[in-house]
Protein backbone atom coordinates (compact mmCIF):
# COMPACT_ATOMS: atom_id res chain seq x y z
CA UNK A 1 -25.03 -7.17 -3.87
CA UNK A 2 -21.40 -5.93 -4.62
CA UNK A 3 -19.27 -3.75 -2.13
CA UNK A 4 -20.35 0.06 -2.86
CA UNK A 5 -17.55 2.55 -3.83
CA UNK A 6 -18.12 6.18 -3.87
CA UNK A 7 -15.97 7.71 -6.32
CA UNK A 8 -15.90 11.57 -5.50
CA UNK A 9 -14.73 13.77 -7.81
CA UNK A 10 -15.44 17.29 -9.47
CA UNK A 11 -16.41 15.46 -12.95
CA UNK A 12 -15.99 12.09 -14.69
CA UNK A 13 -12.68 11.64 -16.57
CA UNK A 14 -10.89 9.15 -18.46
CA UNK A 15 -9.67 7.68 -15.76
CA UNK A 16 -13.53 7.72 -14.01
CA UNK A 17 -15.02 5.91 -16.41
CA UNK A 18 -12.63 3.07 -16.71
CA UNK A 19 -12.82 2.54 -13.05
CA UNK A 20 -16.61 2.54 -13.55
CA UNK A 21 -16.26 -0.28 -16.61
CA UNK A 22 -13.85 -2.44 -14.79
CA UNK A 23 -15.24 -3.07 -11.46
CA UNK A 24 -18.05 -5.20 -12.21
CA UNK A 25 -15.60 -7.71 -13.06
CA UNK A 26 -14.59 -7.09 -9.53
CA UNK A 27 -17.90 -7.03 -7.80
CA UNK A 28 -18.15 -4.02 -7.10
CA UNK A 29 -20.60 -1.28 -7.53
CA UNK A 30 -19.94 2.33 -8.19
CA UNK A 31 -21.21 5.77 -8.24
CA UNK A 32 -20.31 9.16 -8.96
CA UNK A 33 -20.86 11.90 -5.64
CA UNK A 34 -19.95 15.36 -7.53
CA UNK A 35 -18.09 16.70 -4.70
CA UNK A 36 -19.85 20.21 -5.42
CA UNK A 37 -23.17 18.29 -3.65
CA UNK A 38 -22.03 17.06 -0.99
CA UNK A 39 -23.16 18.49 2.58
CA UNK A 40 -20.67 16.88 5.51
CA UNK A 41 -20.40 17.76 9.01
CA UNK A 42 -23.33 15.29 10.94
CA UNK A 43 -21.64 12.50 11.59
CA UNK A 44 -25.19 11.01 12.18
CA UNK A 45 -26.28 11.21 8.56
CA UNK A 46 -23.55 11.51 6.45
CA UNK A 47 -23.99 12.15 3.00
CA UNK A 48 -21.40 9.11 2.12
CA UNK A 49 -23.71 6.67 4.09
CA UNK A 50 -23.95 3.24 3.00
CA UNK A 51 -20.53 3.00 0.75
CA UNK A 52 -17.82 0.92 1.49
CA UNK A 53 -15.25 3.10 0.41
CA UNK A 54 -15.08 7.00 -0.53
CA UNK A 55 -12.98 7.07 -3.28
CA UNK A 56 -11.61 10.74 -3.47
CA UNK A 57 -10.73 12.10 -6.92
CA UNK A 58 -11.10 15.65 -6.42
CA UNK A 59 -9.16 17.73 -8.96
CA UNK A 60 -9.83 20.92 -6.14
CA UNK A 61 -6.79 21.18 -4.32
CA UNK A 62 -8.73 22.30 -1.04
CA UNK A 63 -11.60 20.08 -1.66
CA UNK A 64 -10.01 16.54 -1.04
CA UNK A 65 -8.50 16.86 2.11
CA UNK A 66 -11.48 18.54 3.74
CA UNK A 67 -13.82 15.94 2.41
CA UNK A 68 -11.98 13.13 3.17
CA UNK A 69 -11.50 14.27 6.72
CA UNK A 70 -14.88 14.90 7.31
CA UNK A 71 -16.35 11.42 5.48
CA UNK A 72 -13.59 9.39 7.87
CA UNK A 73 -15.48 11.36 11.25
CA UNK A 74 -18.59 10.23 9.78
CA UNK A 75 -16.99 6.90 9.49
CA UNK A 76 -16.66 6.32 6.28
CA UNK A 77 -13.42 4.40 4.85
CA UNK A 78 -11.49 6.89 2.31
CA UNK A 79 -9.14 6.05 -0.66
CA UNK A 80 -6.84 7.81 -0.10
CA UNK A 81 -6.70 8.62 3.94
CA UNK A 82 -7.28 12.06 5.19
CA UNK A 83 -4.01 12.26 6.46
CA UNK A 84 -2.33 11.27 2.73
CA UNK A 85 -4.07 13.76 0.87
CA UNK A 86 -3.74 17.11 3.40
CA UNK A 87 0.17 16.30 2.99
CA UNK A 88 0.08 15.79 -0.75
CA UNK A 89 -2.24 18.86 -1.41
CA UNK A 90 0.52 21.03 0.55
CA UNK A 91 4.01 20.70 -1.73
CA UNK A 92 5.82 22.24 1.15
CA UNK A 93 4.63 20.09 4.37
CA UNK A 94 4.71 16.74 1.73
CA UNK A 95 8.07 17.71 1.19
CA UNK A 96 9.23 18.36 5.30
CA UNK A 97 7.24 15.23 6.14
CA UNK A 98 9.16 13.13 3.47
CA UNK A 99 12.57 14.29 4.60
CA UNK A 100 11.97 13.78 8.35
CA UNK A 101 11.26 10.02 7.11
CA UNK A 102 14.87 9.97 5.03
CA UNK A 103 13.44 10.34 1.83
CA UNK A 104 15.38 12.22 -0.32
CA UNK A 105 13.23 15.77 -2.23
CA UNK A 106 13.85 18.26 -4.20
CA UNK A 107 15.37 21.07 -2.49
CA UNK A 108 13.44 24.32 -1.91
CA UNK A 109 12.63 27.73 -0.06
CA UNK A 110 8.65 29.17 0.84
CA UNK A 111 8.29 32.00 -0.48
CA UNK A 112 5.57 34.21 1.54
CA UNK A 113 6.18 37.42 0.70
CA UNK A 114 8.40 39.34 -1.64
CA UNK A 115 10.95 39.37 1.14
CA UNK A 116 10.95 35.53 1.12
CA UNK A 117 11.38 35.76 -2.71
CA UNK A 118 14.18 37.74 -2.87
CA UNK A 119 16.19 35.64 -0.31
CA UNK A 120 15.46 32.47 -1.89
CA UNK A 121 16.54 34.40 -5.30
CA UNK A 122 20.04 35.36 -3.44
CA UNK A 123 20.65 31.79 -2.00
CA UNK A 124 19.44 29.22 -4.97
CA UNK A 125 21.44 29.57 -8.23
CA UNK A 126 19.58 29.94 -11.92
CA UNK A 127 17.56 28.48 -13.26
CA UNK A 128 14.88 28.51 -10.60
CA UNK A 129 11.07 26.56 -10.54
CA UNK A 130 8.56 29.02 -8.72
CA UNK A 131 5.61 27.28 -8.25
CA UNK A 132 2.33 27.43 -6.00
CA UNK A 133 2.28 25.54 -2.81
CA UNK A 134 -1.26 24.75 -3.59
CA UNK A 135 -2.29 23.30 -7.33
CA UNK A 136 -1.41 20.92 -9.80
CA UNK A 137 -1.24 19.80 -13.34
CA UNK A 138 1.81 22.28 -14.10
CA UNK A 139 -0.74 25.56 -13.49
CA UNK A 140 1.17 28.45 -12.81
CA UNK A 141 4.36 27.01 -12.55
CA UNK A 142 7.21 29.42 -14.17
CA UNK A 143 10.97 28.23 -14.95
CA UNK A 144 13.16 31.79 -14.42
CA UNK A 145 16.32 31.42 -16.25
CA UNK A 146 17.16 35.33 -15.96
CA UNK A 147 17.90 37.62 -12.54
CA UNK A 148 16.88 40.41 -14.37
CA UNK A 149 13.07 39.06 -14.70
CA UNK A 150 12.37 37.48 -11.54
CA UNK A 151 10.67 40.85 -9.66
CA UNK A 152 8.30 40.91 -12.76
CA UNK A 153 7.27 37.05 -12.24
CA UNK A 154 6.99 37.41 -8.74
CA UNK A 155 4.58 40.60 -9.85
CA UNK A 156 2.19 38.75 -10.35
CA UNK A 157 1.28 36.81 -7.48
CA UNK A 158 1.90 40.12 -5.49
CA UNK A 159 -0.42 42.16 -7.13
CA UNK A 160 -3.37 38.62 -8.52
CA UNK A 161 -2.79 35.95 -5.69
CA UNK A 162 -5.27 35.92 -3.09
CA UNK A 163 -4.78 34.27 0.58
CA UNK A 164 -2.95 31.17 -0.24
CA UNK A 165 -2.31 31.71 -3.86
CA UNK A 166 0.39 33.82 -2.70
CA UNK A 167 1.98 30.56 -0.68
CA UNK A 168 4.70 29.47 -3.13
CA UNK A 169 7.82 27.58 -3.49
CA UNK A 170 11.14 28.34 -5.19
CA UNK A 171 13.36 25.40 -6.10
CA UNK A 172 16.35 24.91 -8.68
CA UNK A 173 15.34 23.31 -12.09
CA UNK A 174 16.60 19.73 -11.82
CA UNK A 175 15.76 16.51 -14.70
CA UNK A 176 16.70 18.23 -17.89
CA UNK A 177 13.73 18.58 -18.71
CA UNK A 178 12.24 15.74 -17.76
CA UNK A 179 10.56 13.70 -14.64
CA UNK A 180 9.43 9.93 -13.70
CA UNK A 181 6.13 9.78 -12.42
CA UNK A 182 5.18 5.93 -10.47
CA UNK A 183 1.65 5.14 -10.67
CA UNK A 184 1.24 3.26 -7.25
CA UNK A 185 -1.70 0.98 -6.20
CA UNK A 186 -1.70 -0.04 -2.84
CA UNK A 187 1.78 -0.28 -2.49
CA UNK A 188 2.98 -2.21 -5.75
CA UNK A 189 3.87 0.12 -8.70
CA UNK A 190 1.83 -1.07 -11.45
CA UNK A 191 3.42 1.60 -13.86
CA UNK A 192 6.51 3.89 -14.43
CA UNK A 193 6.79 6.46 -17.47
CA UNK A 194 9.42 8.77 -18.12
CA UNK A 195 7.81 12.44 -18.94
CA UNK A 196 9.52 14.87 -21.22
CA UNK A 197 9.07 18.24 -22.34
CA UNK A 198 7.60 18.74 -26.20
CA UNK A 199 7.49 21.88 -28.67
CA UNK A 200 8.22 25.28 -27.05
CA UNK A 201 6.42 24.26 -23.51
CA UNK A 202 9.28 23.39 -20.86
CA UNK A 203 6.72 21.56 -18.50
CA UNK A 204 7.22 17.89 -18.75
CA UNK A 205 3.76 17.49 -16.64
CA UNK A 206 1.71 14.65 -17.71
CA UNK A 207 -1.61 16.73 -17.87
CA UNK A 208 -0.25 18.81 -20.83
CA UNK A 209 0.34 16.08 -22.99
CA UNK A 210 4.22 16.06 -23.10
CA UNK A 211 6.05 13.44 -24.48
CA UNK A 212 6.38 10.09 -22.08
CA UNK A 213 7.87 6.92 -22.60
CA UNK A 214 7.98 3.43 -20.12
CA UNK A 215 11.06 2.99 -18.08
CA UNK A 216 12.12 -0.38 -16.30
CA UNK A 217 11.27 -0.74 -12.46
CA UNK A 218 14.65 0.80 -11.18
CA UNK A 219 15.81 -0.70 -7.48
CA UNK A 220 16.67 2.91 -6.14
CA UNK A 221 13.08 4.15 -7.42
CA UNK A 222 11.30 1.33 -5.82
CA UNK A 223 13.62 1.91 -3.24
CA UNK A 224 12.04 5.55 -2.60
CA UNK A 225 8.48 4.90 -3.41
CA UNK A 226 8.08 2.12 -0.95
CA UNK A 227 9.65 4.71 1.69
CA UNK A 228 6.56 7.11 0.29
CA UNK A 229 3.90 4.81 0.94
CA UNK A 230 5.73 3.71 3.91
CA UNK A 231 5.23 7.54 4.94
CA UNK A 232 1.72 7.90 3.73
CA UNK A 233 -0.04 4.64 4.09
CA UNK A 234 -1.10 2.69 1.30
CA UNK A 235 -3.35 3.82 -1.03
CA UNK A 236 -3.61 5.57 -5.25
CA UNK A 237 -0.60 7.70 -5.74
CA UNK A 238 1.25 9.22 -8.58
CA UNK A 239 4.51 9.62 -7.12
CA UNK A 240 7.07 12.17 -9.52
CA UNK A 241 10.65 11.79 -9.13
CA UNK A 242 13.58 13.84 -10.71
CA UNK A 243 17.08 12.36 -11.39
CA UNK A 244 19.86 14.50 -10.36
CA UNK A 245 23.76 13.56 -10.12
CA UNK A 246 23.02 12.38 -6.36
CA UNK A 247 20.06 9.60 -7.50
CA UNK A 248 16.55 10.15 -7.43
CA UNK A 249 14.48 13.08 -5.30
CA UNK A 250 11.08 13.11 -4.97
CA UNK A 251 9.37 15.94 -6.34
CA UNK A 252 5.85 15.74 -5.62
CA UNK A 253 3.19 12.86 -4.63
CA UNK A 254 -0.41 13.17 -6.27
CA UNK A 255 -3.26 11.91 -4.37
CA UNK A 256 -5.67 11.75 -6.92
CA UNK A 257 -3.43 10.79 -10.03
CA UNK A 258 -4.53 10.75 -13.54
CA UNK A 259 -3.12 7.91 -15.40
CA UNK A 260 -4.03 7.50 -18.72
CA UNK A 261 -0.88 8.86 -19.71
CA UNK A 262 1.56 5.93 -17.55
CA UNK A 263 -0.95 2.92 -19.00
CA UNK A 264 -0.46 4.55 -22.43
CA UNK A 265 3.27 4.34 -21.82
CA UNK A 266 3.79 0.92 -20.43
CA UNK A 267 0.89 -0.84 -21.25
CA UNK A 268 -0.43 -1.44 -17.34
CA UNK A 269 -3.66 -2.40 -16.87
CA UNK A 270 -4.22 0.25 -13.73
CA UNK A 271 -8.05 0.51 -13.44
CA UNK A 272 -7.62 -3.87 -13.08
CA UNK A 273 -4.86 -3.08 -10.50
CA UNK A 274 -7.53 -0.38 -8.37
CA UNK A 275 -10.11 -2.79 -8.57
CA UNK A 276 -8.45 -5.55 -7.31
CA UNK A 277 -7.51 -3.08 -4.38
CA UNK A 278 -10.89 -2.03 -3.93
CA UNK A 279 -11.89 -5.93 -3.73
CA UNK A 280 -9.15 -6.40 -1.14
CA UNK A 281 -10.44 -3.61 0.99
CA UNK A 282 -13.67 -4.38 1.13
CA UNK A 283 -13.45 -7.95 1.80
């Protein structure tokens, strides 16, 4: 019998399913846990029991962390560690943790309160990114070109945000438009596509189906994502960079990446490369 991996996620995806086709080539056997069914906390009969690895996909962006950290008590080996995905769920602490280590990120200011937003307003110049601390796949992220609209945008999350909804961050608009995301496996990148914006939608986020394109392996970029995983531990990450005048910056690191659009781009073979890992781990 094969090594058991756990993949736990909200729903099977792309991405799911060719994990699930390519690793009997790689002797392993996997399942799908629905994350919405699990039941953690005994650490005497945890739901995870009998898997090698917990493979943690959750698209929740309060889900992952919490499960992770409670399969790892139970003792239960998680892709990606506890510790990786409670700093990559949280844009801000990612960010402060990443800089302590030298690594170069997009600058920013939290915005708590309308107080906060105003400051930040009066210290970063136009155009500004105002985004949620919490989330992903370019929800509810708003590019602010004008002064004169800002108190309107921030409105919103004022008067709809509830509890941590209302954490944000504002940050200048840096790329042009466009952003390099890394697909990382262990810690080789198997994968690097450049993303750019399409039609009227500024976003150059992979999930809306933007325009991307491969890009060669650049020194300084490998440079920065080994410094990541150096940071994080190895592991699955889609690591998004933005080039500004200075070199690269980090903009945020996803735990639980989607990559059907990077193997589109360049042709990687990245369920081959996490199933190889998987093989390695469990070994």
């Amino acid at each position: 019998m094969g090594a058991r991996i756990a993949i736990v996620a909200d729903r099977i995806g792309w991405e799911e399913r060719r994990l699930m086709t390519a690793a009997p080539g790689f002797g392993l056997e996997v399942d799908w846990i629905n994350d919405e069914s699990l039941c953690l906390g005994d650490p005497a009969a945890p739901s995870l029991a009998g898997y090698d690895v917990a493979m943690v996909r959750s698209r929740s962006y309060t889900r992952g962390g919490l499960i992770a950290t409670l399969a790892e008590a139970a003792g239960v080996h998680t892709l990606n560690s506890a510790r990786a995905i409670h700093a990559c769920e949280n844009k801000a602490v990612l960010r402060v943790v990443l800089a302590a280590a030298g690594i170069p990120v997009s600058d920013f200011r939290l915005v708590l309160s309308r107080r906060d937003f105003e400051k930040a307003l009066a210290e970063l110049p136009l155009p500004l990114v105002f985004k949620p601390v919490y989330g992903g796949m370019g929800k509810r992220v708003t590019l602010i070109r004008d002064s004169d609209v800002a108190q309107s945008v921030y409105d919103y999350v004022e008067d709809l945000g509830h509890a941590f909804e209302q954490a944000c961050l504002l940050e200048p608009y840096i790329g042009g438009g466009t952003s390099v995301r890394c697909l990382v496996v262990g810690r080789e990148v198997v994968g690097a596509a450049e993303f750019s914006s399409g039609g009227t939608d500024w976003r150059n986020n992979a999930a809306l189906g933007n325009n991307h394109r491969a890009v060669a392996h650049d020194p300084d970029v490998l440079k920065i994502v080994d410094g990541v995983v150096g940071v994080l531990g190895e592991g699955i990450y889609g690591v998004d960079l933005f080039r500004t005048g200075d070199g690269y910056v980090v903009n945020e690191v996803n735990h639980a990446p989607a990559f059907r659009a990077v193997a589109s781009a360049t042709g990687a073979d990245v369920e081959s490369a996490i199933g190889a890992h998987l093989k390695e781990l469990t070994q």
